[in-house]
N, C-alpha and C. Protein backbone atom coordinates (compact mmCIF):
# COMPACT_ATOMS: atom_id res chain seq x y z
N UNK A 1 -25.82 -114.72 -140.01
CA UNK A 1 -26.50 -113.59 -139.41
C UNK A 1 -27.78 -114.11 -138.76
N UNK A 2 -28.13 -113.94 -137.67
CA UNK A 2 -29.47 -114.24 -136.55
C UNK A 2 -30.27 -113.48 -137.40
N UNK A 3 -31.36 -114.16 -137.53
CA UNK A 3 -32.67 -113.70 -138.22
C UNK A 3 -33.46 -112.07 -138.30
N UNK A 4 -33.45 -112.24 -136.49
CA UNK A 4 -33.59 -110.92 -136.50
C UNK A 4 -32.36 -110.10 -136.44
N UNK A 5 -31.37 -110.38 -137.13
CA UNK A 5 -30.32 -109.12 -137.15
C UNK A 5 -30.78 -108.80 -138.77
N UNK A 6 -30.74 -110.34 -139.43
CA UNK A 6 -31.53 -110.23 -140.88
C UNK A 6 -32.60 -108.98 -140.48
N UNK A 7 -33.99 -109.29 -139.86
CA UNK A 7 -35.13 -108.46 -139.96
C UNK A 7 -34.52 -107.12 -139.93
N UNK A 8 -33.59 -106.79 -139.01
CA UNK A 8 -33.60 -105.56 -138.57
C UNK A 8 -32.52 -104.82 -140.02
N UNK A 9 -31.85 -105.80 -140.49
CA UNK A 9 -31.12 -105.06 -141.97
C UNK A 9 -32.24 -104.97 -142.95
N UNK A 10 -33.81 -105.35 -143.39
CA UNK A 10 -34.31 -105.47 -144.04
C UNK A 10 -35.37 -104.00 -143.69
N UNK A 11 -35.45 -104.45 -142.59
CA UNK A 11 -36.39 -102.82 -142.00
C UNK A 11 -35.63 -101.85 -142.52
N UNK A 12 -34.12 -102.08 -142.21
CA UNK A 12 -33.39 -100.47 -142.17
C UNK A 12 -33.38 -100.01 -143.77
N UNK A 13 -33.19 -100.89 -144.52
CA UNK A 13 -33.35 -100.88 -145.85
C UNK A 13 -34.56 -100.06 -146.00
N UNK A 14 -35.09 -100.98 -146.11
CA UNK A 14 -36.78 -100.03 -146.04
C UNK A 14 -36.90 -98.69 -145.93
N UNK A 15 -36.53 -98.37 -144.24
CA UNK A 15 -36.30 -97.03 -144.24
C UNK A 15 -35.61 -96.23 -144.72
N UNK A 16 -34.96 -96.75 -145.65
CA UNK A 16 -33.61 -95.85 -146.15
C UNK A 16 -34.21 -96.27 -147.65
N UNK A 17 -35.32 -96.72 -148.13
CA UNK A 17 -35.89 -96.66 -149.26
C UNK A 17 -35.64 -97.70 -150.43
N UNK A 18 -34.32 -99.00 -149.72
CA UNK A 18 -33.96 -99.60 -150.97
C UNK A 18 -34.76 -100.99 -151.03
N UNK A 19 -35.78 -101.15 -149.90
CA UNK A 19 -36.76 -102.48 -149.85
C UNK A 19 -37.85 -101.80 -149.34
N UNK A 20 -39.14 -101.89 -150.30
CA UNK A 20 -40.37 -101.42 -149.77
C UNK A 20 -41.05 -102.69 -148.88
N UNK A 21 -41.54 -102.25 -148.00
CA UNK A 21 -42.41 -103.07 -147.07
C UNK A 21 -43.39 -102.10 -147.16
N UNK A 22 -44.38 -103.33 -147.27
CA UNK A 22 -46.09 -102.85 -147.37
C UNK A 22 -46.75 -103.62 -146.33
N UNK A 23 -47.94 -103.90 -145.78
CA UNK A 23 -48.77 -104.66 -145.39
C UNK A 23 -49.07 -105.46 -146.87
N UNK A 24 -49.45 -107.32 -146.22
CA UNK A 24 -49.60 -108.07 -147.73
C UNK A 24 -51.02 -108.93 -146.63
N UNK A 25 -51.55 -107.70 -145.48
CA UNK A 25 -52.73 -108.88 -145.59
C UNK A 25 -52.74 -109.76 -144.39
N UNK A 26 -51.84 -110.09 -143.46
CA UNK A 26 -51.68 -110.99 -142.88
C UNK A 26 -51.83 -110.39 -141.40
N UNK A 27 -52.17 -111.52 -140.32
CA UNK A 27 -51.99 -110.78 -138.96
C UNK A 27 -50.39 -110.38 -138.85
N UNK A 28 -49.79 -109.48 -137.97
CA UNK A 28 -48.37 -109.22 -137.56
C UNK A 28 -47.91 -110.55 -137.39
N UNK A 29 -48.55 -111.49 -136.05
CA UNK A 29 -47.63 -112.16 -135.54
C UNK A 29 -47.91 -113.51 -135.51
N UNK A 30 -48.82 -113.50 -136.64
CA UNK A 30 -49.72 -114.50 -136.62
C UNK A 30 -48.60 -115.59 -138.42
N UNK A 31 -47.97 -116.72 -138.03
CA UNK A 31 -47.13 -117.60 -139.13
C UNK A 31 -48.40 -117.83 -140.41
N UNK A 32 -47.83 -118.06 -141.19
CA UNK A 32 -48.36 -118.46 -142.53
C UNK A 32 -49.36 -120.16 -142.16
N UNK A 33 -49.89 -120.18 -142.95
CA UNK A 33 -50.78 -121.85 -142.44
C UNK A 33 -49.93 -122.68 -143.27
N UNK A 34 -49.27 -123.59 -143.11
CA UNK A 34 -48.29 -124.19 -143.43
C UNK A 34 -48.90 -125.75 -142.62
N UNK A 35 -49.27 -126.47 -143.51
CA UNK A 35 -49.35 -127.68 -142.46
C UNK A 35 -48.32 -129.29 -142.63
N UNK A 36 -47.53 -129.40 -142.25
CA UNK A 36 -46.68 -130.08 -142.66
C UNK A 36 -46.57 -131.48 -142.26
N UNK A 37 -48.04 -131.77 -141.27
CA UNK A 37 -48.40 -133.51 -141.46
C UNK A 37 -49.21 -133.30 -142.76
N UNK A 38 -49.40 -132.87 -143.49
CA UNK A 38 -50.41 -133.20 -145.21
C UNK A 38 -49.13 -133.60 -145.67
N UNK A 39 -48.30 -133.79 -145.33
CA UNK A 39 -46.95 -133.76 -146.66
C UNK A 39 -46.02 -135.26 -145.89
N UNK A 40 -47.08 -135.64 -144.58
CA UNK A 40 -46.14 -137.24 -143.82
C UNK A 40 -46.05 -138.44 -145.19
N UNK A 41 -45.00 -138.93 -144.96
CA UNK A 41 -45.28 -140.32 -146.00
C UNK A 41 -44.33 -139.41 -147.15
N UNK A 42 -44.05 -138.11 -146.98
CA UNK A 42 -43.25 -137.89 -148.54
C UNK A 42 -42.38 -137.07 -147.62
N UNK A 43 -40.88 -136.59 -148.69
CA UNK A 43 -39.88 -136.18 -148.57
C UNK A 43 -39.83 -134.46 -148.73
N UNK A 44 -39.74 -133.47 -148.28
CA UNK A 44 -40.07 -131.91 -148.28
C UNK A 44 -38.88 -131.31 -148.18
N UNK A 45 -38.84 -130.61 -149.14
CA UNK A 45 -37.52 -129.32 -148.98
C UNK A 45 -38.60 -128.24 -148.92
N UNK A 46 -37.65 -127.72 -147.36
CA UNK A 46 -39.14 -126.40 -146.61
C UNK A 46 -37.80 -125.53 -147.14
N UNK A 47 -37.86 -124.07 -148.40
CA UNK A 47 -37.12 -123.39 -148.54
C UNK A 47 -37.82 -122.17 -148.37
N UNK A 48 -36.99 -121.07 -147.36
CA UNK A 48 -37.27 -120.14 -146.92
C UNK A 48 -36.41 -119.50 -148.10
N UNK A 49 -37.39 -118.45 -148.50
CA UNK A 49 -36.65 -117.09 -149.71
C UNK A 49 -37.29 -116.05 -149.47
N UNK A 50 -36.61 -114.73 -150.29
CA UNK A 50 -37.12 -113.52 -150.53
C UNK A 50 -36.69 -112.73 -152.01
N UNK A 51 -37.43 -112.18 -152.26
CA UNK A 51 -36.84 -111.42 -153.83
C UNK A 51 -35.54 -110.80 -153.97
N UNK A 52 -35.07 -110.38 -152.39
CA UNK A 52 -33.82 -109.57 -152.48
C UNK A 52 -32.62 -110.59 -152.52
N UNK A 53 -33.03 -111.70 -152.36
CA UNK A 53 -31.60 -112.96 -152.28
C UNK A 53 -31.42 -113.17 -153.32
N UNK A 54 -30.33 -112.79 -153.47
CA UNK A 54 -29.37 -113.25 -154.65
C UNK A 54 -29.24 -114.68 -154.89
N UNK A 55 -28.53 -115.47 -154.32
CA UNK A 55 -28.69 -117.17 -154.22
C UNK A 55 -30.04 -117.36 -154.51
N UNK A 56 -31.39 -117.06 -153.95
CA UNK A 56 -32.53 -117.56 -154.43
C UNK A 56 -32.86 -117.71 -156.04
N UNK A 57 -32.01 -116.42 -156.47
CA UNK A 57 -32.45 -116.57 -158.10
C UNK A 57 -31.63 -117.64 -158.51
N UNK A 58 -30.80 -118.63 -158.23
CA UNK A 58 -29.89 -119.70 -158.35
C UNK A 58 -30.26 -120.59 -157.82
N UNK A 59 -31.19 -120.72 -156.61
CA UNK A 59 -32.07 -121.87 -156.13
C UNK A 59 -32.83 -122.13 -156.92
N UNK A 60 -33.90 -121.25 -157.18
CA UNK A 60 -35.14 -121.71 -157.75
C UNK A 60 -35.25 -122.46 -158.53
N UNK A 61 -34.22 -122.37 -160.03
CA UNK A 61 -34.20 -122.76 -161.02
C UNK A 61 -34.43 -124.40 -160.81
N UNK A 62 -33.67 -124.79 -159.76
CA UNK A 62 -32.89 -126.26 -159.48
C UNK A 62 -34.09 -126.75 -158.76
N UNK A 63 -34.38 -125.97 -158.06
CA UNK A 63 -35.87 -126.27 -157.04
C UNK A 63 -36.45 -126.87 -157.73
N UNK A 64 -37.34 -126.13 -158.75
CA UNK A 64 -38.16 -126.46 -159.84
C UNK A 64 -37.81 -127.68 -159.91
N UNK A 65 -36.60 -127.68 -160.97
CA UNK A 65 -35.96 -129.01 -161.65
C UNK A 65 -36.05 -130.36 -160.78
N UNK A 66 -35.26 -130.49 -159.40
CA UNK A 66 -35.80 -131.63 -159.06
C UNK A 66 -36.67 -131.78 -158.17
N UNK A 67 -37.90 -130.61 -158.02
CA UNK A 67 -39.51 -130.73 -157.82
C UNK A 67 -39.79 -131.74 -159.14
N UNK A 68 -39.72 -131.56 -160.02
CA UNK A 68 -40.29 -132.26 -161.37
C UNK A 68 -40.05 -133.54 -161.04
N UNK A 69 -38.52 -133.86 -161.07
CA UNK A 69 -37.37 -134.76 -161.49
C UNK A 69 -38.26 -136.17 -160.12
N UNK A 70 -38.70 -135.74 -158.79
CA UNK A 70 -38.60 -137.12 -158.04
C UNK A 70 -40.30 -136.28 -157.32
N UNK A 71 -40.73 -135.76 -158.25
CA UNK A 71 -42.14 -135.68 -157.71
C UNK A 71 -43.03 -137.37 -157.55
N UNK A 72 -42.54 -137.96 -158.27
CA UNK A 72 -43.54 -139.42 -158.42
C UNK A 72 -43.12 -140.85 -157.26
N UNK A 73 -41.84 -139.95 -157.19
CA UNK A 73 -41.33 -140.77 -155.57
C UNK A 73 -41.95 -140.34 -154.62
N UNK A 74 -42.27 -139.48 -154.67
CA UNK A 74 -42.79 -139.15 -153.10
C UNK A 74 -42.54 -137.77 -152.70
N UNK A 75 -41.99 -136.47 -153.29
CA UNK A 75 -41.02 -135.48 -153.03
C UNK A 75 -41.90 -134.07 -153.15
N UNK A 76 -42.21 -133.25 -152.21
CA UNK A 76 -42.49 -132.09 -152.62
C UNK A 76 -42.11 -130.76 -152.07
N UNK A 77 -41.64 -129.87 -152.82
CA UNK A 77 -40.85 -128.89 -152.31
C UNK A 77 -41.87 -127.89 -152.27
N UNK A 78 -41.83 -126.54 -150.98
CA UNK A 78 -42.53 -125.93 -150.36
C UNK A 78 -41.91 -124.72 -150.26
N UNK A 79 -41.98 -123.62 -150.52
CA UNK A 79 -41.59 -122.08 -150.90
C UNK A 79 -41.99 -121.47 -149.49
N UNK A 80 -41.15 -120.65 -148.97
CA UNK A 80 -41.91 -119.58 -147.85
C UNK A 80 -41.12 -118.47 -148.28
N UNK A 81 -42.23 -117.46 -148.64
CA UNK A 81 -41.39 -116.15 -148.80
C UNK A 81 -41.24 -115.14 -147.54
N UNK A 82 -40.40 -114.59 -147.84
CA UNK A 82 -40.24 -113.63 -146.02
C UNK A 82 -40.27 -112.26 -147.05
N UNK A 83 -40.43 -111.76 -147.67
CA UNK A 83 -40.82 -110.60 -148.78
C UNK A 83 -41.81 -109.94 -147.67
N UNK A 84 -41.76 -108.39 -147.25
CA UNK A 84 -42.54 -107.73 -146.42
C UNK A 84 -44.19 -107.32 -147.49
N UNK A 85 -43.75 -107.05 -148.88
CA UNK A 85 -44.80 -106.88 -149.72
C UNK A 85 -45.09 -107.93 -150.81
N UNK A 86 -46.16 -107.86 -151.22
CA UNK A 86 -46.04 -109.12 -152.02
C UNK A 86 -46.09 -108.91 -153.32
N UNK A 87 -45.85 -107.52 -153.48
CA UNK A 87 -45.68 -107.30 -155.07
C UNK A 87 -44.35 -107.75 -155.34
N UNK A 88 -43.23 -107.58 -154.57
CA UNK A 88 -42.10 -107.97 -154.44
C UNK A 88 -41.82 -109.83 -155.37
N UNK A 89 -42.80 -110.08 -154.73
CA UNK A 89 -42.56 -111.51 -154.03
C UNK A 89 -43.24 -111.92 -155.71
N UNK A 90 -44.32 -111.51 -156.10
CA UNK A 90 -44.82 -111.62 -157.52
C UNK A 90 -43.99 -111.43 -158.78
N UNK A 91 -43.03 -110.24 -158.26
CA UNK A 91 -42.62 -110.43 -159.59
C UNK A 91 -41.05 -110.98 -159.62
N UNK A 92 -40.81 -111.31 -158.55
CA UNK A 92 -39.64 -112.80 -158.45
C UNK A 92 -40.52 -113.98 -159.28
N UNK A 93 -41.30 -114.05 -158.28
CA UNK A 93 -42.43 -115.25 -159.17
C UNK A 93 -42.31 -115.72 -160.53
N UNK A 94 -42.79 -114.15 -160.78
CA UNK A 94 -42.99 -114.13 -162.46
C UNK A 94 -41.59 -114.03 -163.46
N UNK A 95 -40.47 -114.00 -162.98
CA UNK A 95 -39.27 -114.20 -163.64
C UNK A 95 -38.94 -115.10 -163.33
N UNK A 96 -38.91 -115.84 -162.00
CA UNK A 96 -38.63 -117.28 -161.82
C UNK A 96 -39.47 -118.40 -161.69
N UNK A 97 -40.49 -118.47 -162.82
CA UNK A 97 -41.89 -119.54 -162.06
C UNK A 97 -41.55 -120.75 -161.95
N UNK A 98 -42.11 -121.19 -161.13
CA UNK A 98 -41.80 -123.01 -160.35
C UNK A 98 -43.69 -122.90 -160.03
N UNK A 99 -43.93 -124.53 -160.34
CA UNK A 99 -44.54 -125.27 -160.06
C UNK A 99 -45.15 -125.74 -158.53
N UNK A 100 -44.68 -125.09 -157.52
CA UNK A 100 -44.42 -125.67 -156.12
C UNK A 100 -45.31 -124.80 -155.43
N UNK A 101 -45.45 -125.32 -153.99
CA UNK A 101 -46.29 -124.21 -153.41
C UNK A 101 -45.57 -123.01 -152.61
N UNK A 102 -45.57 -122.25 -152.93
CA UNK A 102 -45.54 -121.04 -151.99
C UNK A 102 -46.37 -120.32 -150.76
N UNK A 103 -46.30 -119.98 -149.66
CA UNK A 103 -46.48 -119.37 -148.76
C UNK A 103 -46.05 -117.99 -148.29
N UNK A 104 -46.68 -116.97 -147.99
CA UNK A 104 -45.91 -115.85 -147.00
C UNK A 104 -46.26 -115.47 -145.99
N UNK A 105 -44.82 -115.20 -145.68
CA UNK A 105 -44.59 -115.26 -143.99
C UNK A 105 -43.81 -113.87 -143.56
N UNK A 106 -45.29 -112.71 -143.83
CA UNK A 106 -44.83 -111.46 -144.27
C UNK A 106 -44.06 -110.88 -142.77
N UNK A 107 -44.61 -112.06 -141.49
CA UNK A 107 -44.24 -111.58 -140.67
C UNK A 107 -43.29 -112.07 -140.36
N UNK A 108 -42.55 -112.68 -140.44
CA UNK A 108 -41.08 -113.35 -140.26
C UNK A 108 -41.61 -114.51 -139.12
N UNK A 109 -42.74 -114.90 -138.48
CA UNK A 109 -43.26 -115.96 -137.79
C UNK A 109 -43.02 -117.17 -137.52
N UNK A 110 -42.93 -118.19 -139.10
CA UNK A 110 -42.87 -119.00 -139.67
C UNK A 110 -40.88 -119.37 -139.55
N UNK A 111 -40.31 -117.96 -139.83
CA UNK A 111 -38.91 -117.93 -140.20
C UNK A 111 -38.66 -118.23 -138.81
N UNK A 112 -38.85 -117.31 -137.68
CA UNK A 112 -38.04 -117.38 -136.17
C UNK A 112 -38.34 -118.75 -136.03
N UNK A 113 -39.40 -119.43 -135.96
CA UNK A 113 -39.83 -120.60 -135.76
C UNK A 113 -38.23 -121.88 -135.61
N UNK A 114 -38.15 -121.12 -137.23
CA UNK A 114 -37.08 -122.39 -137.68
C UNK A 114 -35.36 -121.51 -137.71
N UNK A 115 -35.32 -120.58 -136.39
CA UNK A 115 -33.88 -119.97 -136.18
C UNK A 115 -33.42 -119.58 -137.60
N UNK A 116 -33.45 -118.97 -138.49
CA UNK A 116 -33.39 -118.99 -139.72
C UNK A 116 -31.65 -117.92 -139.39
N UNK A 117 -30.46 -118.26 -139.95
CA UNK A 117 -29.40 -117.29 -140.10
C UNK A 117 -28.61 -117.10 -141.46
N UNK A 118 -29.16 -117.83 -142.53
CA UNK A 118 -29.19 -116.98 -143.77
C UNK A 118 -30.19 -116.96 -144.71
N UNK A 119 -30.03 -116.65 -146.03
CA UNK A 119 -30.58 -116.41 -146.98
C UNK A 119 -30.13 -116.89 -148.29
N UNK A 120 -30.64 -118.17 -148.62
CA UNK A 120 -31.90 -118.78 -148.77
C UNK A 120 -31.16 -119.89 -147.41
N UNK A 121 -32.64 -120.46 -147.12
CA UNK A 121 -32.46 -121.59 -145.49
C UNK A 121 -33.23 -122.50 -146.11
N UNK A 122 -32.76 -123.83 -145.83
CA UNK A 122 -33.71 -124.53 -146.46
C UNK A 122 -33.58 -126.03 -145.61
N UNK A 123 -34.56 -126.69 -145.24
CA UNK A 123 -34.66 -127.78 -144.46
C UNK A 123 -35.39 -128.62 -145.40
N UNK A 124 -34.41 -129.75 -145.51
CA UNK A 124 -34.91 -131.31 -145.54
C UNK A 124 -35.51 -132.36 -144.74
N UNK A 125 -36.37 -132.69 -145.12
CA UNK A 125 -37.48 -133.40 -144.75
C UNK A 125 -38.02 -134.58 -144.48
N UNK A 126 -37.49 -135.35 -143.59
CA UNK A 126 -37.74 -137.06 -144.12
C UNK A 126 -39.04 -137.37 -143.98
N UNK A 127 -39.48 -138.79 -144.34
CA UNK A 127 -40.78 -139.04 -144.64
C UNK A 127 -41.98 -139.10 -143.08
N UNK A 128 -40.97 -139.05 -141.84
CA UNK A 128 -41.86 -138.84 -140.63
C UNK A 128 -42.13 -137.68 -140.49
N UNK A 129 -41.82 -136.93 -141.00
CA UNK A 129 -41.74 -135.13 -140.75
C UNK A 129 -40.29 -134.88 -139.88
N UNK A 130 -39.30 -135.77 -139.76
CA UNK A 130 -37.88 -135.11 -139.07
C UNK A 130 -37.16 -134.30 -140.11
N UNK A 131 -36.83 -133.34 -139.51
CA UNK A 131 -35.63 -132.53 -140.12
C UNK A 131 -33.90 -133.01 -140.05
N UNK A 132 -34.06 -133.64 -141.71
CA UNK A 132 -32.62 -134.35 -141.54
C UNK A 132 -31.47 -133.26 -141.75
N UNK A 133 -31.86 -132.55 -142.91
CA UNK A 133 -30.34 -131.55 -143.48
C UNK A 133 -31.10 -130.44 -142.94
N UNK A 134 -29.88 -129.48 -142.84
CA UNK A 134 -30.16 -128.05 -143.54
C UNK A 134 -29.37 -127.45 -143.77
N UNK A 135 -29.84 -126.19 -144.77
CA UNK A 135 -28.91 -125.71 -145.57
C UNK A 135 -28.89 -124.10 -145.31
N UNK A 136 -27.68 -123.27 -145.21
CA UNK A 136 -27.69 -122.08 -145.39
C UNK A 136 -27.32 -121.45 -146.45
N UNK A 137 -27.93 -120.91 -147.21
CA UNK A 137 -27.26 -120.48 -148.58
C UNK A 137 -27.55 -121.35 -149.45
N UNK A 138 -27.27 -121.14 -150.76
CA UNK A 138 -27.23 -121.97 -152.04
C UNK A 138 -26.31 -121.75 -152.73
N UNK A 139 -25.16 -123.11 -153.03
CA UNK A 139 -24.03 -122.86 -153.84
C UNK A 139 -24.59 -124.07 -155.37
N UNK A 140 -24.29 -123.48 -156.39
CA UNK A 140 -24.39 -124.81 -157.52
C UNK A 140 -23.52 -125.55 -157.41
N UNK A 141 -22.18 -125.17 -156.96
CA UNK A 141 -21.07 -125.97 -157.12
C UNK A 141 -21.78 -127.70 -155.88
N UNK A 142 -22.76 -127.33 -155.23
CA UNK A 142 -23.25 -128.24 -154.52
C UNK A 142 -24.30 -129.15 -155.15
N UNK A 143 -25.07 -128.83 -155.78
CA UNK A 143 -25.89 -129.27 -156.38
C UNK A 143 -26.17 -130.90 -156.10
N UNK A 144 -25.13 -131.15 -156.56
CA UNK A 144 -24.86 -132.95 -156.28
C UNK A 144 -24.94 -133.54 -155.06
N UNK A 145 -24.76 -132.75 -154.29
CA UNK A 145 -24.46 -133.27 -152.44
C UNK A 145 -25.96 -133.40 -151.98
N UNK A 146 -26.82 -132.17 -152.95
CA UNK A 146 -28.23 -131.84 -152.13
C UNK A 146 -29.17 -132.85 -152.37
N UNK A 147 -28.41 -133.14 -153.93
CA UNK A 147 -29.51 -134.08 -154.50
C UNK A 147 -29.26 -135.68 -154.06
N UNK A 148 -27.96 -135.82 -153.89
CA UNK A 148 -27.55 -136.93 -152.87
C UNK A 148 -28.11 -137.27 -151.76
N UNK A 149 -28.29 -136.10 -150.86
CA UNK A 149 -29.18 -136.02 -149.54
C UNK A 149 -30.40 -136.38 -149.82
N UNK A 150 -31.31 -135.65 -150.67
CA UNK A 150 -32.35 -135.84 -150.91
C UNK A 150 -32.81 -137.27 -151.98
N UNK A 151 -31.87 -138.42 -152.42
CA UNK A 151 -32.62 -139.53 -152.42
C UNK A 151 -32.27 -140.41 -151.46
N UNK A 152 -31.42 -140.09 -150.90
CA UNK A 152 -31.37 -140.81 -149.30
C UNK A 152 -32.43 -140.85 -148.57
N UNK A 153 -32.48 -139.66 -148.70
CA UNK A 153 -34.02 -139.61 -147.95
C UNK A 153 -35.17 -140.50 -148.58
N UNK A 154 -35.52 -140.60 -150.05
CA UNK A 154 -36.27 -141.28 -150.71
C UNK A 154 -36.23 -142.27 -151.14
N UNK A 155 -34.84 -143.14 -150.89
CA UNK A 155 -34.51 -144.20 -150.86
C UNK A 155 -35.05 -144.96 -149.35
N UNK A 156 -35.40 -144.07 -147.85
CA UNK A 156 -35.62 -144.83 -146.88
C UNK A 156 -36.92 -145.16 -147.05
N UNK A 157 -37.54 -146.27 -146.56
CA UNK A 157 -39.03 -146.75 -146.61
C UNK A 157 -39.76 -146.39 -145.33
C-alpha cells in the first residue's frame, strides 16, 4: 500500500473514531530531526512503526534483542514512529520498552521521504550511510535472514 493510501486509511480511521489523532507538537510539514551522518562508521536499522501495527509488536521485541546483541560492533537501531498522537505511541512504549532511540514523525515527513508501502518498513544501513536492505513487514519466521544481512553489513570494514 503507497504511504499515502496508508495516511489516508489512518485519517479515515480517525474519523470514524477507531485511531485518535491529536497534535503531538510538531510543525505539519516540517520531518522529525533525525541526523543520520552521527551514526557514519556504524551499521543502522532505520525502523519506521506505529502502535496500530500489528507486526511492530513482533518487531520490537527482536529489535531490542539484537540492538543489545551487536551494539559493541558498531550497530544502532533507530525507531520512527508515524503515531498521529503521542499518547498512542507511549503506551506501545511502555508495553514494549527497547533501549533505542525513537523519533516522531507525527507528520508522515520523514516516512514519504523514504516511499514507505508497509507497516513496519525498515532500512538497513551500511557503515557509509548507503541503504543496503529493506524490509516491508516483519515475519519471525525471518529472523535469521535479517540478522544474516545485518552482520554482513558488520562484517564489511
Amino acid at each position: 500500500m503507497p504511504f499515502r493510501r496508508l495516511v489516508a486509511v489512518v485519517r479515515s480511521a480517525a474519523l470514524a473514531g477507531l485511531v485518535t489523532c491529536a497534535s503531538a507538537g510538531h510543525a505539519a510539514d516540517a520531518p522529525p530531526a533525525i541526523d543520520l551522518n552521527a551514526y557514519r562508521g556504524q551499521v543502522v536499522l532505520l525502523d519506521f512503526w506505529a502502535s496500530w501495527c500489528a507486526p511492530c509488536r513482533v518487531s520490537f521485541p527482536w529489535m531490542g534483542e539484537v540492538g543489545k546483541k551487536y551494539r559493541d560492533r558498531g550497530f544502532a537501531v533507530l525507531g520512527v514512529n508515524l503515531d498521529k498522537d503521542d499518547a498512542s505511541a507511549k503506551d506501545f512504549l511502555h508495553r514494549f520498552p527497547v533501549d533505542f532511540k525513537i523519533v516522531f514523525d507525527t507528520s508522515g515527513a520523514l516516512a514519504e521521504q523514504y516511499h514507505l508501502m508497509a507497516m513496519p518498513s525498515s532500512f538497513l544501513i551500511d557503515r557509509t550511510g548507503r541503504v543496503r536492505y529493506r524490509h516491508q513487514g516483519f515475519r519471525l519466521d525471518k529472523r535469521a535472514d535479517y540478522e544474516a544481512e545485518l552482520e554482513t553489513l558488520l562484517d564489511e570494514k
